[in-house]
C-alpha atoms as a PDB file:
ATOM      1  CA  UNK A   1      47.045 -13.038  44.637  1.00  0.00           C
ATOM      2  CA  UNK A   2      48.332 -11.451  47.546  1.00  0.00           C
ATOM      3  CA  UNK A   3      47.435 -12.523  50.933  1.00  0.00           C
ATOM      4  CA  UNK A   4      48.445  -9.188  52.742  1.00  0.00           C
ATOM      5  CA  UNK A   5      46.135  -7.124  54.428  1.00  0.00           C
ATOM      6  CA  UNK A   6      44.131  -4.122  52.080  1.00  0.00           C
ATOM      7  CA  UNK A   7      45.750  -0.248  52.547  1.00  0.00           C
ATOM      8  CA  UNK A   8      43.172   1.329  54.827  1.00  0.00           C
ATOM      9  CA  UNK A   9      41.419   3.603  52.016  1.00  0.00           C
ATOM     10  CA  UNK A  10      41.000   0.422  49.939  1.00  0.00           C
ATOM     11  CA  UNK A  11      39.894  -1.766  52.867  1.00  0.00           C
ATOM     12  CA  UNK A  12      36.939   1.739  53.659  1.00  0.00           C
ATOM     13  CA  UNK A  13      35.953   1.226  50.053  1.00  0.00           C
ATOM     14  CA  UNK A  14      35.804  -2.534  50.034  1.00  0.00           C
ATOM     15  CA  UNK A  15      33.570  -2.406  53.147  1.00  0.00           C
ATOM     16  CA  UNK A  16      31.310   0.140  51.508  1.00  0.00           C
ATOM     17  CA  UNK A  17      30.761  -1.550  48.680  1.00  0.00           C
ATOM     18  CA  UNK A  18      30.270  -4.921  50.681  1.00  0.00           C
ATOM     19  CA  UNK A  19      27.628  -3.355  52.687  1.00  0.00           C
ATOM     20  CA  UNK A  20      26.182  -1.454  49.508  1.00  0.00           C
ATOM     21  CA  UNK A  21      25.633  -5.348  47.856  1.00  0.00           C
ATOM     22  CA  UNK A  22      23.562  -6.698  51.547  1.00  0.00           C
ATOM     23  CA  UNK A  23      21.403  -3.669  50.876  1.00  0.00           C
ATOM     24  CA  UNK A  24      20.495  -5.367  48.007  1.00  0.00           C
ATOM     25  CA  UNK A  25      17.366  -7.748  48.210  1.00  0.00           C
ATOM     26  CA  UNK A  26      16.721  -8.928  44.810  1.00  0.00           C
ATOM     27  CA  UNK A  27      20.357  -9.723  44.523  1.00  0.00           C
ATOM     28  CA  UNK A  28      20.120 -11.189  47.853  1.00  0.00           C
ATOM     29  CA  UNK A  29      16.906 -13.080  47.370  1.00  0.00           C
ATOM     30  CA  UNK A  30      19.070 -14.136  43.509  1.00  0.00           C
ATOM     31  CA  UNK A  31      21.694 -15.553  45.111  1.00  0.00           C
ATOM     32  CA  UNK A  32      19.794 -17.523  48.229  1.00  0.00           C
ATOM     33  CA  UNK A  33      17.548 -19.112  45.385  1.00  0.00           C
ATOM     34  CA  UNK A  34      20.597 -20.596  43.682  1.00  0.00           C
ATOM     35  CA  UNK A  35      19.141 -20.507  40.359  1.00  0.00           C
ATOM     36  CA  UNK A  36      18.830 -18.339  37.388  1.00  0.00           C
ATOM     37  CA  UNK A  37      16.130 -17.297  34.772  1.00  0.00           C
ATOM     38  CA  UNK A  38      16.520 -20.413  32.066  1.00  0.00           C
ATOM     39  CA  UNK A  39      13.135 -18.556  30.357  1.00  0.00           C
ATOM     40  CA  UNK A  40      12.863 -15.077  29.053  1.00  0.00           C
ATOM     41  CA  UNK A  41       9.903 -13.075  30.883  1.00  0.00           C
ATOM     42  CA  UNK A  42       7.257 -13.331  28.371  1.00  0.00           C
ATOM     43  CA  UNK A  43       4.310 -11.958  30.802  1.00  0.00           C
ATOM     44  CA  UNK A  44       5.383  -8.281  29.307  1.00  0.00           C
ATOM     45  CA  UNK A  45       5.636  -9.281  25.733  1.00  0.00           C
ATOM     46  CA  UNK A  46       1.681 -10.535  26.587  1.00  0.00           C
ATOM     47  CA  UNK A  47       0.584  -7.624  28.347  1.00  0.00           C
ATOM     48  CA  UNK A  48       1.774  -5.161  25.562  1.00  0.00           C
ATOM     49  CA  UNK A  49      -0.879  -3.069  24.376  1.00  0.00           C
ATOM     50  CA  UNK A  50       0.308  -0.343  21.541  1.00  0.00           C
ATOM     51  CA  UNK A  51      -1.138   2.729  21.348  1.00  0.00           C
ATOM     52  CA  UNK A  52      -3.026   3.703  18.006  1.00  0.00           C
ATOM     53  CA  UNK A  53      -0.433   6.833  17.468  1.00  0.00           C
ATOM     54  CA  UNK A  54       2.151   4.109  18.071  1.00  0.00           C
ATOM     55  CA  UNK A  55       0.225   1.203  15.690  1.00  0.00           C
ATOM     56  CA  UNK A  56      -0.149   3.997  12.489  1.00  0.00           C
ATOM     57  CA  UNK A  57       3.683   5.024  12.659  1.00  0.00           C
ATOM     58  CA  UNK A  58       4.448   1.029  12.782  1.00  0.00           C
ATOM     59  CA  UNK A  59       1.942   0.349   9.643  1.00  0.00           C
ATOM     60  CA  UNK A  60       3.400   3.860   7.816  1.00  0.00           C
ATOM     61  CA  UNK A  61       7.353   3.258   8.586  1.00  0.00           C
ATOM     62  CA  UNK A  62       6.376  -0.362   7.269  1.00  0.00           C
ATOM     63  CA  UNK A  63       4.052   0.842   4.093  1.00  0.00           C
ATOM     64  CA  UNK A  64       7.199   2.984   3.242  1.00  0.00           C
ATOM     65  CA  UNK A  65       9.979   0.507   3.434  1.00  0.00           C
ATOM     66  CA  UNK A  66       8.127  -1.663   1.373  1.00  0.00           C
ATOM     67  CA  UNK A  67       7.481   0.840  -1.183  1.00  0.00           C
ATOM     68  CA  UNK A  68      10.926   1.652  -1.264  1.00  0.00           C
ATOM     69  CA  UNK A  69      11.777  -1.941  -1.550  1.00  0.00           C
ATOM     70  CA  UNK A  70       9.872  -2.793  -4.553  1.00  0.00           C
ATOM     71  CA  UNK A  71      11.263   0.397  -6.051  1.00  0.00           C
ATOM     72  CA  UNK A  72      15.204   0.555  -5.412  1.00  0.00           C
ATOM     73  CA  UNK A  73      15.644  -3.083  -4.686  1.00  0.00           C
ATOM     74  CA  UNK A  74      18.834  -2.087  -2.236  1.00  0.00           C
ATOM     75  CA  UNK A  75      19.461  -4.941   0.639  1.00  0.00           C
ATOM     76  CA  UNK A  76      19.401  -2.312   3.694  1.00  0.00           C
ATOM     77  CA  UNK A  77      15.554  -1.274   2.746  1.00  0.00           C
ATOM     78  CA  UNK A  78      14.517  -4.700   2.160  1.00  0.00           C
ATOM     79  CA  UNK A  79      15.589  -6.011   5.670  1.00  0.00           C
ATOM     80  CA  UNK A  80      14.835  -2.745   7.553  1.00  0.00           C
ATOM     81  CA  UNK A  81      11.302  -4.004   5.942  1.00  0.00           C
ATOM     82  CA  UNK A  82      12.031  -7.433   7.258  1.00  0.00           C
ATOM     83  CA  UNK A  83      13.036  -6.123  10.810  1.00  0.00           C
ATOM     84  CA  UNK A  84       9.742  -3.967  11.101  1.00  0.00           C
ATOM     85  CA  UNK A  85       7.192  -5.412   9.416  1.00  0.00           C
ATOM     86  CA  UNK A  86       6.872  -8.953  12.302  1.00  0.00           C
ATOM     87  CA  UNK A  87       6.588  -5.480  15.243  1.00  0.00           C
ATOM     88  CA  UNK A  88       4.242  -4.218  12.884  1.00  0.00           C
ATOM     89  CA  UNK A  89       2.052  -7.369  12.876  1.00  0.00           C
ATOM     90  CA  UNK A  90       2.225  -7.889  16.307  1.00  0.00           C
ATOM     91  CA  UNK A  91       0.861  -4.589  17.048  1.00  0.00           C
ATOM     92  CA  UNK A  92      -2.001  -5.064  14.807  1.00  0.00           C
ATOM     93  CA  UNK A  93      -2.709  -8.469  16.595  1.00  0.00           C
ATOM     94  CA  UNK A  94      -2.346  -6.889  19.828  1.00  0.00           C
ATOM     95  CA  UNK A  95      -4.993  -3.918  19.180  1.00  0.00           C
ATOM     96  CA  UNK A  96      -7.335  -5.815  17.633  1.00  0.00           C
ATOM     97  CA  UNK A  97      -6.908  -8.134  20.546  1.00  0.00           C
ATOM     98  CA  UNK A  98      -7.794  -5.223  22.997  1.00  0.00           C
ATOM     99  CA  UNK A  99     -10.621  -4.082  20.828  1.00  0.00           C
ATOM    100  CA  UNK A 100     -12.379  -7.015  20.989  1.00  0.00           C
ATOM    101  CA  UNK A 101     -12.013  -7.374  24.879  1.00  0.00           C
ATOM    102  CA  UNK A 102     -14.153  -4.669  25.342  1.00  0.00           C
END
């Protein structure tokens, strides 16, 4: 790498970006810590609450994949079942959850 001194125009852009980066506090307040995020945030995951417009497309996309599973047998439908039907349980869980918290 070269060890001569930055054109002026590059050295105005470096500088702005430079003091762009100190503006930023959570990367600030990321790098002081030292450490990064071994865990996923799971508090949103917990806090998710579907809505019932939401919960009845999840239970019809999933009613019709599996329908067309059992009928045409093709791999895509069977794991586009597979990929919705675990959202569609959660959200089931999750409303019946907030249901009974009231």
């Amino acid at each position: 790498m070269a060890t001569e001194r930055l054109p002026d125009h590059e050295q105005r852009i470096l500088d702005e970006v430079e003091r762009a980066l100190r503006r930023d506090r959570r990367l600030e307040r990321r790098l002081r810590t030292g450490r990064l995020r071994r865990r996923p945030d799971l508090s949103r995951v917990a806090r998710y609450r579907p809505h019932v417009m939401t919960l009845s497309l999840l239970l019809a996309t999933s009613a019709m994949l599996l329908v067309m599973g059992i009928v045409t047998s093709r791999p895509a439908v069977i794991w586009g079942f597979a990929a919705v039907w675990p959202l569609t349980l959660y959200a089931v869980f999750r409303r019946l959850c907030r249901w009974t918290e009231s």
